[in-house]
N, C-alpha and C. Protein backbone atom coordinates (compact mmCIF):
# COMPACT_ATOMS: atom_id res chain seq x y z
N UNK A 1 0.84 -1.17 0.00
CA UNK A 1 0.00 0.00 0.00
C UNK A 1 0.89 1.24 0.00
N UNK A 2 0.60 1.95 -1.19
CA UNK A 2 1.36 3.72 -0.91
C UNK A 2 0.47 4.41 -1.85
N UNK A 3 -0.11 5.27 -1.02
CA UNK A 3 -0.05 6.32 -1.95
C UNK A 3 0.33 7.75 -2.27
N UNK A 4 -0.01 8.73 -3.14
CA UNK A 4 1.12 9.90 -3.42
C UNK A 4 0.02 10.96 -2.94
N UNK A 5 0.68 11.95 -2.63
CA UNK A 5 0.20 13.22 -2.05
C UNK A 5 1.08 14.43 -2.82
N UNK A 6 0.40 15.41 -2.68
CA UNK A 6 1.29 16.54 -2.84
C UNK A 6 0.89 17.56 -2.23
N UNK A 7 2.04 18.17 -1.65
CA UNK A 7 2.21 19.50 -0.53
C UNK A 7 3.30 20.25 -0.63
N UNK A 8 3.01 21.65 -1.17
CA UNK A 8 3.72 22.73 -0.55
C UNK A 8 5.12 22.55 -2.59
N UNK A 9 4.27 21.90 -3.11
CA UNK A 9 5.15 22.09 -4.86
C UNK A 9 5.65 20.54 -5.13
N UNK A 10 5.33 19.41 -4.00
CA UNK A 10 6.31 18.72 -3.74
C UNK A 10 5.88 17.37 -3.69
N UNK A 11 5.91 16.17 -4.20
CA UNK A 11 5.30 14.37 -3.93
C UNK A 11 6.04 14.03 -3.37
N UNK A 12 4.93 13.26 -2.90
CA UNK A 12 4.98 12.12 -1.18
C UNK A 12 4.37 11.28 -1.73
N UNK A 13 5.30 10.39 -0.77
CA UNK A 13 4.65 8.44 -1.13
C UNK A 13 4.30 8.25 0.32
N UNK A 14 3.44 8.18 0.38
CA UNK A 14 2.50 7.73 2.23
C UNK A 14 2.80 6.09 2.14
N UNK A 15 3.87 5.40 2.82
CA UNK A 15 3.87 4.10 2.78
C UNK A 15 3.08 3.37 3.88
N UNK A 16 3.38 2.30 4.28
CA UNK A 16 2.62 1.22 5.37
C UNK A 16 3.23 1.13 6.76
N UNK A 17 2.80 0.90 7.72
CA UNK A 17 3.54 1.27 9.08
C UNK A 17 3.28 -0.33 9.50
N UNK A 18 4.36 -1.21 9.78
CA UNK A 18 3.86 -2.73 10.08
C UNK A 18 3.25 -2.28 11.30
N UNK A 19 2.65 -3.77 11.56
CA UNK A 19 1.45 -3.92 12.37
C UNK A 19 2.00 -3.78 14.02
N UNK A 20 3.23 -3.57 14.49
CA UNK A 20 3.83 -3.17 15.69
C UNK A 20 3.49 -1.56 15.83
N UNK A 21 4.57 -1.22 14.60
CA UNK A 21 4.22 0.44 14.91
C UNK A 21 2.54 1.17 14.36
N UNK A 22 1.77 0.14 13.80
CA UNK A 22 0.64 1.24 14.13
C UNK A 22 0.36 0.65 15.59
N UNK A 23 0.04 -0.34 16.12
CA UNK A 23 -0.34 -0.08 17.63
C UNK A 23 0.51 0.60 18.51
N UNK A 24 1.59 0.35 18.15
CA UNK A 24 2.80 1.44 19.23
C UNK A 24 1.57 3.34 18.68
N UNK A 25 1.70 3.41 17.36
CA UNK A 25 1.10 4.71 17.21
C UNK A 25 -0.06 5.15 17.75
N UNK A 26 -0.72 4.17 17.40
CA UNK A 26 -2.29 4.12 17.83
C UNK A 26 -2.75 4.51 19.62
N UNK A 27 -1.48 3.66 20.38
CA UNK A 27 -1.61 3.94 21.52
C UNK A 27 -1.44 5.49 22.03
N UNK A 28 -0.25 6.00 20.94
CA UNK A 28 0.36 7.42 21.34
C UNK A 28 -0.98 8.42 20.91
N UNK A 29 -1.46 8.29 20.09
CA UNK A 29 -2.43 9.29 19.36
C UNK A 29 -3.81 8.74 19.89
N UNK A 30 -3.98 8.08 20.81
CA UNK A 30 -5.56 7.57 20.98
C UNK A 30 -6.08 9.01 21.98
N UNK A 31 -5.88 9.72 22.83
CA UNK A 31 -5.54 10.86 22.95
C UNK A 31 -6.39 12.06 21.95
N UNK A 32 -5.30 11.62 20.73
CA UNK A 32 -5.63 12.91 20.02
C UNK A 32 -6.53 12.64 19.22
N UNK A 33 -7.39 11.51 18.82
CA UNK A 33 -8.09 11.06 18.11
C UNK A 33 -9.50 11.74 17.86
N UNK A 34 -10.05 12.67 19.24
CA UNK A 34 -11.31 13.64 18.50
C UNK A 34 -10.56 14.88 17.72
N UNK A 35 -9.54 15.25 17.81
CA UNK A 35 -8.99 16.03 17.28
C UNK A 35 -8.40 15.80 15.80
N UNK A 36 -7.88 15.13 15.98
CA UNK A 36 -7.80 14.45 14.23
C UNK A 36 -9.67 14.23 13.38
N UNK A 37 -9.90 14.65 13.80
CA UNK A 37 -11.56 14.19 13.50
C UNK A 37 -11.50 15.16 12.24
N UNK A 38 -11.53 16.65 12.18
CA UNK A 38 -11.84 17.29 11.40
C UNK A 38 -10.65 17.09 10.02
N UNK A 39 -9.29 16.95 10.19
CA UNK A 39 -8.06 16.75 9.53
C UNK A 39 -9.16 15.22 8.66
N UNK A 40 -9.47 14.09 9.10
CA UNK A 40 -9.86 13.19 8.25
C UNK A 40 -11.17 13.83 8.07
N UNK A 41 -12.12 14.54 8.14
CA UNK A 41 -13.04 14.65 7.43
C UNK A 41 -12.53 15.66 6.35
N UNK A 42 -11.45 16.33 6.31
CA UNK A 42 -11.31 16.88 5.15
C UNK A 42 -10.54 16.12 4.05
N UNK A 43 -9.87 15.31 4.65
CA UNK A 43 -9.18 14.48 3.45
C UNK A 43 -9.56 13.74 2.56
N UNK A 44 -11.04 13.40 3.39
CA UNK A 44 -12.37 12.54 3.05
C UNK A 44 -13.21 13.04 1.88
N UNK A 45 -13.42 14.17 2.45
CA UNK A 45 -14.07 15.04 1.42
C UNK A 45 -13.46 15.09 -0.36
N UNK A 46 -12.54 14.70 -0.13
CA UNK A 46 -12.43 14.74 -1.71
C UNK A 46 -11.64 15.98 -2.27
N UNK A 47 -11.72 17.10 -1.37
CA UNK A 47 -11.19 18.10 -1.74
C UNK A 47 -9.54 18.33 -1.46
N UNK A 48 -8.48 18.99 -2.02
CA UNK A 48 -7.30 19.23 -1.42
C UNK A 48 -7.47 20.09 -0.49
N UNK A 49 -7.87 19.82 0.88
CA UNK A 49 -7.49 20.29 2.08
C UNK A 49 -6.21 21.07 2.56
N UNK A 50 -5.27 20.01 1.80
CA UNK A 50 -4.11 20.40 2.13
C UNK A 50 -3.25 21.23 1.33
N UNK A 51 -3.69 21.45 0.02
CA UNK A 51 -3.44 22.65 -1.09
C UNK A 51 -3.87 23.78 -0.64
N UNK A 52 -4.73 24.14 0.48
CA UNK A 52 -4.87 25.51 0.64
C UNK A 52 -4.56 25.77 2.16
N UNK A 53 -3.52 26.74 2.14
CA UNK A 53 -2.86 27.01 3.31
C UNK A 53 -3.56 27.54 4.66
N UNK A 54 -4.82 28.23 4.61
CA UNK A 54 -5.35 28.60 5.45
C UNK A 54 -6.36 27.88 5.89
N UNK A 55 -6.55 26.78 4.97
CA UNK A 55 -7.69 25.26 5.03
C UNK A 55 -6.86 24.67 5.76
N UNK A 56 -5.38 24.64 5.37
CA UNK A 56 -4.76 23.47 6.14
C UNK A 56 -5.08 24.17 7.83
N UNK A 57 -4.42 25.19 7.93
CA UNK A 57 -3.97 25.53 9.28
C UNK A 57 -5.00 25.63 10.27
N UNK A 58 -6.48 25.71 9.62
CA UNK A 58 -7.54 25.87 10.36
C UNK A 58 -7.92 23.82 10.81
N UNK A 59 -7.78 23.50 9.52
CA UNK A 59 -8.21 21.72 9.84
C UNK A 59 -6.17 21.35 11.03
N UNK A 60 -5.70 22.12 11.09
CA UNK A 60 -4.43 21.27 11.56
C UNK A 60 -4.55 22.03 12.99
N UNK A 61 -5.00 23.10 13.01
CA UNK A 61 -4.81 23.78 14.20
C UNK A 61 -4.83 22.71 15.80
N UNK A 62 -6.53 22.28 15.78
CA UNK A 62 -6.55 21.66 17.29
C UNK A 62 -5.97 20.29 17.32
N UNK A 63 -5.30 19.54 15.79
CA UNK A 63 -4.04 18.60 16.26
C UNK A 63 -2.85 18.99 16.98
N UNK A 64 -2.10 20.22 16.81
CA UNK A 64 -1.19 20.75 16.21
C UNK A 64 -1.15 21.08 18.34
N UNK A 65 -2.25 21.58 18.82
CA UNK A 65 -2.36 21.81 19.85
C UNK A 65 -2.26 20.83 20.79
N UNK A 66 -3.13 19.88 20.30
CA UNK A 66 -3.17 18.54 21.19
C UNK A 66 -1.42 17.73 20.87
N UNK A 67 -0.66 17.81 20.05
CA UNK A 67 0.39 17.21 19.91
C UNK A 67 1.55 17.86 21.04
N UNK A 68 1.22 19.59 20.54
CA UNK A 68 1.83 20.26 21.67
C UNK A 68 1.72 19.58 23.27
N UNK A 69 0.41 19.17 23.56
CA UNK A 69 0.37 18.60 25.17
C UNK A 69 0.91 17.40 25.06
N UNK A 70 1.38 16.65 24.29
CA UNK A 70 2.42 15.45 24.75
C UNK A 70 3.74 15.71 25.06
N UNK A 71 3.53 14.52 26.27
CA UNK A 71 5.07 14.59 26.19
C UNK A 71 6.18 14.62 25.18
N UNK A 72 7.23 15.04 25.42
CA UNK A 72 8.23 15.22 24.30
C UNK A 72 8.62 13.84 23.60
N UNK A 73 8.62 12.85 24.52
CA UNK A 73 9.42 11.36 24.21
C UNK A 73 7.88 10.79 22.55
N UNK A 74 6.80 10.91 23.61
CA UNK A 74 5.59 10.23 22.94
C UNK A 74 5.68 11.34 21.24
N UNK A 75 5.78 12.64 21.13
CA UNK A 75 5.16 13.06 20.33
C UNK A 75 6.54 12.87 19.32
N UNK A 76 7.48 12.53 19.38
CA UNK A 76 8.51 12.21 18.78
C UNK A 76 8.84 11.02 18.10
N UNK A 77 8.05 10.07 19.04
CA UNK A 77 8.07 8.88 18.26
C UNK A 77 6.50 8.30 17.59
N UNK A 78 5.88 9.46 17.67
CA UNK A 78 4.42 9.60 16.55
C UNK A 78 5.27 10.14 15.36
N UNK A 79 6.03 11.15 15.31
CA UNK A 79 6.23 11.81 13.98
C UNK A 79 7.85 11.45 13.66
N UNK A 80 8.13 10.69 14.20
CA UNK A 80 9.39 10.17 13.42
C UNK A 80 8.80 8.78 12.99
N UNK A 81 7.88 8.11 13.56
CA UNK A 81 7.40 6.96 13.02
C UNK A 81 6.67 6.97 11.88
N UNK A 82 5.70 8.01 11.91
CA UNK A 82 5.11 8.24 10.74
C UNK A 82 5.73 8.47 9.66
N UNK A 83 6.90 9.85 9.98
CA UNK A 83 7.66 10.05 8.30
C UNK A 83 8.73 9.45 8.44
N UNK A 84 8.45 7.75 8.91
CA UNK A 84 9.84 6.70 8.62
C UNK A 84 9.53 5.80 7.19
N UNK A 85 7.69 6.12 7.35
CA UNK A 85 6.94 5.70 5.96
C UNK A 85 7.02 6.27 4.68
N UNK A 86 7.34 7.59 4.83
CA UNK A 86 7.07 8.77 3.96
C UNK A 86 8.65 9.17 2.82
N UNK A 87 8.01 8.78 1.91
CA UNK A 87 9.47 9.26 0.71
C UNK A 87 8.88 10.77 -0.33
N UNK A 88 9.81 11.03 -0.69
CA UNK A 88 9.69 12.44 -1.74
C UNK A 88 9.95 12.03 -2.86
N UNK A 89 9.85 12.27 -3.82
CA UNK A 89 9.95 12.25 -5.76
C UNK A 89 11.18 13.15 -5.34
N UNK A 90 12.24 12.52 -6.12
CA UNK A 90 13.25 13.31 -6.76
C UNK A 90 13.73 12.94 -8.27
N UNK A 91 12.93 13.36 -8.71
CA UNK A 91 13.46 13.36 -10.36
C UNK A 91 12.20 12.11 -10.61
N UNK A 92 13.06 11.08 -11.09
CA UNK A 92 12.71 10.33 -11.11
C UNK A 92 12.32 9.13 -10.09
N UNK A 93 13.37 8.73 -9.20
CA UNK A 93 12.91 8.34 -7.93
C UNK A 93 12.76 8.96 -6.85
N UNK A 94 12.82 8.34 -5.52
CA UNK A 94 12.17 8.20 -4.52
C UNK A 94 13.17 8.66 -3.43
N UNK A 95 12.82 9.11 -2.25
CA UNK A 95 14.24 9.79 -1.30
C UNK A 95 13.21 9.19 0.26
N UNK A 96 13.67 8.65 1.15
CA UNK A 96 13.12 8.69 2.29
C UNK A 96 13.29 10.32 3.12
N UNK A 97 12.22 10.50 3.72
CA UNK A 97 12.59 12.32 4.42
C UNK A 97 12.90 11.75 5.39
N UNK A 98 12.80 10.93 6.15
CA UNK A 98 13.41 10.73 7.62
C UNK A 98 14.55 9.50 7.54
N UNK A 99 15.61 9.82 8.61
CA UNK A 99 16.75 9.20 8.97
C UNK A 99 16.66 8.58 10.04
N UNK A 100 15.74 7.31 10.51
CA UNK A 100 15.83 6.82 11.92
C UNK A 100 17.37 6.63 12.64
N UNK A 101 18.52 6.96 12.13
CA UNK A 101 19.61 6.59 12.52
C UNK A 101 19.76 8.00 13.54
N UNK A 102 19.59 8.63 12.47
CA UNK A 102 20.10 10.43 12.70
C UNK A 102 18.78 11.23 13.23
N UNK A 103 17.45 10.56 13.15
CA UNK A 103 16.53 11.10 13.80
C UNK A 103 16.40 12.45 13.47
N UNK A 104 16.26 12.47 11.97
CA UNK A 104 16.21 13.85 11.79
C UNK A 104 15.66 13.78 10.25
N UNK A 105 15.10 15.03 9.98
CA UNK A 105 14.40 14.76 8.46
C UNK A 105 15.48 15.37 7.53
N UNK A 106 15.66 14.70 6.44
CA UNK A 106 16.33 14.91 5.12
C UNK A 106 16.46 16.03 4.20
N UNK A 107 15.61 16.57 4.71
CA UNK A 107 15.02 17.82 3.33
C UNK A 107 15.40 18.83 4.54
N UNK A 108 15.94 19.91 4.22
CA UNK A 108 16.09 21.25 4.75
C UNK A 108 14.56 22.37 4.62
N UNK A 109 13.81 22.09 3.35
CA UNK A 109 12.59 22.56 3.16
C UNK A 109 11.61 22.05 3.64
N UNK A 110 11.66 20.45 4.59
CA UNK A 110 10.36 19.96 5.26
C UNK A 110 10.18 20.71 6.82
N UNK A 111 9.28 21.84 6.95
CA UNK A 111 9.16 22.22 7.95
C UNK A 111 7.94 21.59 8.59
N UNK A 112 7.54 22.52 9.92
CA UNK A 112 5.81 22.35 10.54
C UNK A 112 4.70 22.00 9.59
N UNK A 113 4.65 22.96 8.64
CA UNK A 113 3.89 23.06 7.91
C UNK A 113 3.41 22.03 6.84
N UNK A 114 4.71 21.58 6.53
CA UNK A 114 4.97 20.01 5.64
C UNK A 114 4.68 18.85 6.77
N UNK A 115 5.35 18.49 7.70
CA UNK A 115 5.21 17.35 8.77
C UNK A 115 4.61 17.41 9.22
N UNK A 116 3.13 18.33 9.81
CA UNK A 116 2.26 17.35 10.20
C UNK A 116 0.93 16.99 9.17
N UNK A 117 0.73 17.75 8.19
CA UNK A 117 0.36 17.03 7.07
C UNK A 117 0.83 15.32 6.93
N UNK A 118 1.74 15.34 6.59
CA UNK A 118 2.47 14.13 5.98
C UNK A 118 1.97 13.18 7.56
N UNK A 119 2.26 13.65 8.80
CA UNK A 119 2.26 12.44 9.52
C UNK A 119 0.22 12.26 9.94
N UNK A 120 -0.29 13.39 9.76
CA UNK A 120 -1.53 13.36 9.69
C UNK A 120 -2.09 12.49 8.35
N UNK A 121 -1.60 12.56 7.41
CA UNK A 121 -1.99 11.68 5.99
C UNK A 121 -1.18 9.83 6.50
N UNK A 122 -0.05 9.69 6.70
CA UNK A 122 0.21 8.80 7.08
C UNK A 122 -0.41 7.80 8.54
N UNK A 123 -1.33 8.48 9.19
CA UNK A 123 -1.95 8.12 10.77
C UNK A 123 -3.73 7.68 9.90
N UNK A 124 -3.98 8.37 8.85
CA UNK A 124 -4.80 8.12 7.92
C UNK A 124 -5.02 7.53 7.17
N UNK A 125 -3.74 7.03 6.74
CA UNK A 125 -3.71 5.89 5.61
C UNK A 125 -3.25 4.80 6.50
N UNK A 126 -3.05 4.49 7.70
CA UNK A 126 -2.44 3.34 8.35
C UNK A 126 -3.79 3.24 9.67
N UNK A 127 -4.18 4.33 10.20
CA UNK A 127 -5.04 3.48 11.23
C UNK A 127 -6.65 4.01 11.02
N UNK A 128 -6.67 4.48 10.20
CA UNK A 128 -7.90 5.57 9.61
C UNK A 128 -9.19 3.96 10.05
N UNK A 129 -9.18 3.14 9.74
CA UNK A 129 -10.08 2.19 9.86
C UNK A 129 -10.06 2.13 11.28
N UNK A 130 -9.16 1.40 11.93
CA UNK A 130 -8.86 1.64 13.31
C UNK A 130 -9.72 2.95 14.15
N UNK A 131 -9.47 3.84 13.36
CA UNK A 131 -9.92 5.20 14.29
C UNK A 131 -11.35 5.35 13.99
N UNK A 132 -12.08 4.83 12.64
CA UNK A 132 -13.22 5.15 12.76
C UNK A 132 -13.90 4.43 13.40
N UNK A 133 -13.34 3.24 13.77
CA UNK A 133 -13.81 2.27 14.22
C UNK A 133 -14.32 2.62 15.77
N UNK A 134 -13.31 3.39 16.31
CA UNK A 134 -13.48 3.65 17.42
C UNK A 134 -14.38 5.08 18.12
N UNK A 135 -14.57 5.51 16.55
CA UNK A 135 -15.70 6.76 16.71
C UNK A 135 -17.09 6.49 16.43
N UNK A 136 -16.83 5.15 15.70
CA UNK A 136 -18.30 5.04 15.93
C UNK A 136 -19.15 3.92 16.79
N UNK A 137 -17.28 3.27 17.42
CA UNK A 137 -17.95 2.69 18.57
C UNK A 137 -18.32 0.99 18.12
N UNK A 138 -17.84 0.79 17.20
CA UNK A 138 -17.87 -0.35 15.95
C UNK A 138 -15.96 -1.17 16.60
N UNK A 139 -15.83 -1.49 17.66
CA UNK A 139 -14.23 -1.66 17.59
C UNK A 139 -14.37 -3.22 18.17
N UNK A 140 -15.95 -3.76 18.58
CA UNK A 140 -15.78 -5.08 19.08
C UNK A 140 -16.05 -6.13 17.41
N UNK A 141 -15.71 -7.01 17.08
CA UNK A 141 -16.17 -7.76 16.38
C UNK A 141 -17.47 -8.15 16.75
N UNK A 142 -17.94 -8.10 14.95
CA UNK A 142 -19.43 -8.84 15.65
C UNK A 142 -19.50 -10.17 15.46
N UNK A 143 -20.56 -10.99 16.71
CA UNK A 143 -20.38 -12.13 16.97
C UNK A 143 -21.27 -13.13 15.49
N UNK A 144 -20.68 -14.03 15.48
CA UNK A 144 -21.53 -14.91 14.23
C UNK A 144 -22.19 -15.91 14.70
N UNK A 145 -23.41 -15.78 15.04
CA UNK A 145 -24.12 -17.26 15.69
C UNK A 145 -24.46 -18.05 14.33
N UNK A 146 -24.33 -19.38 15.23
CA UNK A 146 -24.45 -20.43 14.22
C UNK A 146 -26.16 -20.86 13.57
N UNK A 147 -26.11 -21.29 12.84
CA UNK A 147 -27.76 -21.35 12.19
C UNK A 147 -28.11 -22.47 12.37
């Protein structure tokens, strides 16, 4: 599973987070999960949300806040995990933006403004089922009686 995005002039490949680190994630962001509410209903919508700068900052704002109240350790390893998924188009191929070695992003031009997009699109494309699941309260399996 990947798919491409574009933000700020620039393609992204949103890759897959194995099944450790979305529950490691899932646990960190369960938290922020009414807050991400509006960020996936715009992505949902169909529209580029994220092409318009004052769309973004209004749909990113009360993440952006709620990320602020984590601890430093937790909100670090939400957004280095997320853009450990995340590559850029260069030319023709592909560049990872994050360095889990060096713990640091690649691009000198990926700021705020770029990363939490990208780790908000990546928390979307990896637990988005997961999360609706849990908004609408749909998170037990349903039981199958026998006939």
């Amino acid at each position: 599973m990947s798919i491409e995005t574009e933000l700020n002039g620039q393609t992204y490949r949103i890759g897959k987070l194995d099944a450790f680190k979305q529950f490691h994630v899932s646990r960190k962001v369960a938290p922020l999960i009414p807050k991400l509410v509006p960020a996936f209903v715009a992505l949902s919508s169909g529209k580029d949300a994220f092409g318009d700068m004052s769309k973004l900052a209004e749909v990113l704002a009360p993440f952006a806040d709620a990320m602020a109240d984590m601890p430093d350790e937790a909100a670090e390893y939400v957004v280095g995990t997320c853009l450990s998924v995340v590559q850029r188009r260069q030319g023709q191929s592909w560049a990872p933006v994050w360095s889990a070695q060096g713990k640091t992003i690649m691009f000198d031009d990926i700021d705020l403004s770029t990363t939490l997009p990208l780790v908000v699109q990546v928390i979307r494309e990896n637990l988005g089922s997961f999360i609706s699941g849990l908004l609408t309260g749909q998170t037990q399996p349903q039981q199958i009686t026998a006939a």
